[in-house]
C-alpha atoms as a PDB file:
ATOM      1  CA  UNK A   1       0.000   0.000   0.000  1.00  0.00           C
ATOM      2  CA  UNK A   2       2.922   2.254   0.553  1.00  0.00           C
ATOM      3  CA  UNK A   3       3.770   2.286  -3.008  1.00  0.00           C
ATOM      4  CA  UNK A   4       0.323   3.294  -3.712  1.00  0.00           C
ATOM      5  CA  UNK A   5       0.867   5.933  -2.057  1.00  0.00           C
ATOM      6  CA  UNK A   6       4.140   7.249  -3.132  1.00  0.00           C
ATOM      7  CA  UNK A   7       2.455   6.659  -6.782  1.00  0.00           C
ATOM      8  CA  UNK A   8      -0.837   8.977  -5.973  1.00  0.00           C
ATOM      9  CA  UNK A   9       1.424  11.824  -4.714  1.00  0.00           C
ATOM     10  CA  UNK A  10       3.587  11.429  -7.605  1.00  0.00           C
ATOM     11  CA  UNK A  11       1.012  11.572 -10.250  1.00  0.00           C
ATOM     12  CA  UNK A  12      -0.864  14.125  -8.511  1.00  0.00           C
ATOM     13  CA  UNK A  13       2.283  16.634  -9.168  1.00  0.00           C
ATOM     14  CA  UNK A  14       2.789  14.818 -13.072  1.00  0.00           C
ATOM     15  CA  UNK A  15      -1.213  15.054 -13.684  1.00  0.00           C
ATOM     16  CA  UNK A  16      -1.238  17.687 -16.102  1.00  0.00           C
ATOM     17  CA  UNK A  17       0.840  15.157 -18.715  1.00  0.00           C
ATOM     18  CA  UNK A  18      -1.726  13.716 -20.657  1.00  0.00           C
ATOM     19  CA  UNK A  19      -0.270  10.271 -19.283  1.00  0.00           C
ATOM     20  CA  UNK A  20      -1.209  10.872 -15.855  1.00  0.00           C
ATOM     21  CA  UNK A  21      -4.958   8.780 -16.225  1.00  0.00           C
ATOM     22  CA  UNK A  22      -3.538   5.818 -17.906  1.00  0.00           C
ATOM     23  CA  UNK A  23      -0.229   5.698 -15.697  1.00  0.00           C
ATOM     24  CA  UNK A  24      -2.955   6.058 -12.613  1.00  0.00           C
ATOM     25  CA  UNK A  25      -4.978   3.537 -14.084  1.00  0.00           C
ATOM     26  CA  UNK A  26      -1.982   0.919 -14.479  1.00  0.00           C
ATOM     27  CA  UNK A  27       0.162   2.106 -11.406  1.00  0.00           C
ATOM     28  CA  UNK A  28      -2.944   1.035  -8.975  1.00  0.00           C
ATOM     29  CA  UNK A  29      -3.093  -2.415 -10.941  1.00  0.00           C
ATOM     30  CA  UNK A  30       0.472  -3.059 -10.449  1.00  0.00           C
ATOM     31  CA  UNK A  31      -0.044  -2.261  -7.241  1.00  0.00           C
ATOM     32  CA  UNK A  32      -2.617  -4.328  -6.474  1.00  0.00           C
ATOM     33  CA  UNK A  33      -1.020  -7.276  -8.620  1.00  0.00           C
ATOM     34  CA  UNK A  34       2.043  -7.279  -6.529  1.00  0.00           C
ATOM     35  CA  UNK A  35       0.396  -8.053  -3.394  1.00  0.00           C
ATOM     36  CA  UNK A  36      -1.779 -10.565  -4.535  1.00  0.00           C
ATOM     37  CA  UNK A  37       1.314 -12.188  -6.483  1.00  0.00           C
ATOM     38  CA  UNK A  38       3.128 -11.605  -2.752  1.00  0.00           C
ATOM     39  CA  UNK A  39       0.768 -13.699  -0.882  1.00  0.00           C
ATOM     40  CA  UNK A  40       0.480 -15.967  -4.028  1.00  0.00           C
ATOM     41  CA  UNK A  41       4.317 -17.031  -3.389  1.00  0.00           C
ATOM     42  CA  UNK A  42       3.900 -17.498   0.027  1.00  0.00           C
ATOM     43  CA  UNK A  43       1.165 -20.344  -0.265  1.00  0.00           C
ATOM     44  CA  UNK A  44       2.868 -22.003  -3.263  1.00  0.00           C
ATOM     45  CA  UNK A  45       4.000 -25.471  -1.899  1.00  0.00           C
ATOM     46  CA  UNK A  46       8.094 -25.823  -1.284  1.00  0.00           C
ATOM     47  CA  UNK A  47       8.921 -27.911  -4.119  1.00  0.00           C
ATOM     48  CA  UNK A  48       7.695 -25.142  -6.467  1.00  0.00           C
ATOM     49  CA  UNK A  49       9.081 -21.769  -4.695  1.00  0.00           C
ATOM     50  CA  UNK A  50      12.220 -22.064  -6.418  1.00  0.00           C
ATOM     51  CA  UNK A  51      10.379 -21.982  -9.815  1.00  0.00           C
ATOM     52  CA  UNK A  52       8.451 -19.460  -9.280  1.00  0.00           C
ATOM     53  CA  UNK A  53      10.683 -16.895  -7.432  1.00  0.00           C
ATOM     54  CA  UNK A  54      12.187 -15.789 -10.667  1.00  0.00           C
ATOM     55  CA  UNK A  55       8.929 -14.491 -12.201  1.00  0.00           C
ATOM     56  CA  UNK A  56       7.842 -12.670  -8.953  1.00  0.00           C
ATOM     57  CA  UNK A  57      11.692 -11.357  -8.526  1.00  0.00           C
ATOM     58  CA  UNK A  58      11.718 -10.457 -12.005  1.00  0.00           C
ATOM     59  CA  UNK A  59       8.010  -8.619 -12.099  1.00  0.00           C
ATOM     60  CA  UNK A  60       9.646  -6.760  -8.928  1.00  0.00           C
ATOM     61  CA  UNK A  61      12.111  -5.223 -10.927  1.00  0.00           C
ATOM     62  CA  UNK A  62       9.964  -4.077 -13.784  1.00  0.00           C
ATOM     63  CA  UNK A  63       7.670  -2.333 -11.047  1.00  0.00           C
ATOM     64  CA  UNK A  64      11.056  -1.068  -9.448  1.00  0.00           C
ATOM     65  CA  UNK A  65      11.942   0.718 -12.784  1.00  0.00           C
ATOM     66  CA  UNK A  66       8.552   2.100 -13.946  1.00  0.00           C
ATOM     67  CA  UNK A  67       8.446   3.837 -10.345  1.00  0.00           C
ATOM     68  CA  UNK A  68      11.721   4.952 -11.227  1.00  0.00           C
ATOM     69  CA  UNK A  69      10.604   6.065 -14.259  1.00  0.00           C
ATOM     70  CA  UNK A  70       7.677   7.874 -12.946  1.00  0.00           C
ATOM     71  CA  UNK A  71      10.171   9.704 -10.267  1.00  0.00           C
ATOM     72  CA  UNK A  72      11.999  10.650 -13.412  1.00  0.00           C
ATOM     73  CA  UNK A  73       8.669  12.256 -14.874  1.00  0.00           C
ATOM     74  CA  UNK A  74       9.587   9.795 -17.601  1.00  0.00           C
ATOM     75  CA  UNK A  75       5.655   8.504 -17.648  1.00  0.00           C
ATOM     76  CA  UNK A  76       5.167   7.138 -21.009  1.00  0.00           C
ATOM     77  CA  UNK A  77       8.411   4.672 -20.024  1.00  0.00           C
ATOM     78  CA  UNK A  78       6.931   4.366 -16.287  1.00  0.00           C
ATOM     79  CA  UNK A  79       3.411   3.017 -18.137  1.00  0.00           C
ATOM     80  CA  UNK A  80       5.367   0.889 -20.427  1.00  0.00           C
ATOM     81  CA  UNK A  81       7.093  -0.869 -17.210  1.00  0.00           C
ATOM     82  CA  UNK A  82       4.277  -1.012 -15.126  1.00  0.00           C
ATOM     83  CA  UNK A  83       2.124  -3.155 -17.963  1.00  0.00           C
ATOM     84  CA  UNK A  84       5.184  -5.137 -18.183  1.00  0.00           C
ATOM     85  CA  UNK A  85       5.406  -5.460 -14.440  1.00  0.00           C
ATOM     86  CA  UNK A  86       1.463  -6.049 -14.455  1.00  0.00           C
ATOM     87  CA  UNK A  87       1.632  -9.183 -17.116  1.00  0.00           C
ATOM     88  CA  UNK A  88       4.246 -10.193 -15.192  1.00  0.00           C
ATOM     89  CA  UNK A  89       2.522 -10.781 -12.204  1.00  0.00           C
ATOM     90  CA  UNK A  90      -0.536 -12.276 -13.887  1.00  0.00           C
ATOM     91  CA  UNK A  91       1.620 -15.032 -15.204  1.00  0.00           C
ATOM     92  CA  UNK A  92       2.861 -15.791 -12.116  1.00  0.00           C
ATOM     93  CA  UNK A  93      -0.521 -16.091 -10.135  1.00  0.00           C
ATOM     94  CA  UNK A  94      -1.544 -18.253 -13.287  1.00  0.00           C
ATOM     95  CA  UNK A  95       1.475 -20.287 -12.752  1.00  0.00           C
ATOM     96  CA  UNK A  96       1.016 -20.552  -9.062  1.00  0.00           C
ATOM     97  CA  UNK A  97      -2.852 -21.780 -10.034  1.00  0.00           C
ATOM     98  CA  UNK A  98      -1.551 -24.414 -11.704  1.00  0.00           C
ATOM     99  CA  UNK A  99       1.235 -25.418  -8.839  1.00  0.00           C
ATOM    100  CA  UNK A 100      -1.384 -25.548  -6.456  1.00  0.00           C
ATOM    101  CA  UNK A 101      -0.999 -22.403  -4.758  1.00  0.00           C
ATOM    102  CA  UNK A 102      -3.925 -21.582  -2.058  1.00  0.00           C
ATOM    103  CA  UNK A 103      -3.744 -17.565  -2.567  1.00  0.00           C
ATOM    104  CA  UNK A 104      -3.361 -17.427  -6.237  1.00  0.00           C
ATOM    105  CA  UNK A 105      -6.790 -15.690  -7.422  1.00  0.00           C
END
């Protein structure tokens, strides 16, 4: 939720770039994304954690960036990352589905 909130002060101050809806739009889903893909790890049984960590460590560090990005006032690279970030996290929760993972809606 922190980053949420680092995110809605930040595109509060960028909202007159015409990005600012769509980069609001996406930043909230990444958000939201992450910590379902957070808890989605943590109920994935042993065998399969080591799998899986690479997709949640690696949609991580696309969100990392594209709040880098948006920091920069670089938002039309920030929205790029974030969707990245966002698919990202989808696959994994699909993947932990499939493992058997209890949290992984």
């Amino acid at each position: 939720m922190r980053y949420l909130t680092v995110l809605s002060f930040l595109l509060f101050m960028f909202s007159s770039n015409v990005h600012a809806n769509q980069l609001m739009d996406v930043a909230t889903r990444a958000d939201s994304l992450k910590a379902s893909a957070g808890r989605c790890y943590l109920s994935i049984p042993q065998v399969y954690k080591r799998s899986v960590v690479n997709l949640y460590l690696n949609a991580n560090k696309m969100f990392n960036n594209g709040v880098r990005y948006i920091k920069m006032r670089q938002t039309g690279i920030a929205v790029n990352m974030l969707k990245s970030a966002n698919a990202q996290y989808e696959n994994m929760l699909r993947v932990g589905r499939q493992v058997g993972g209890r949290s992984c809606r």
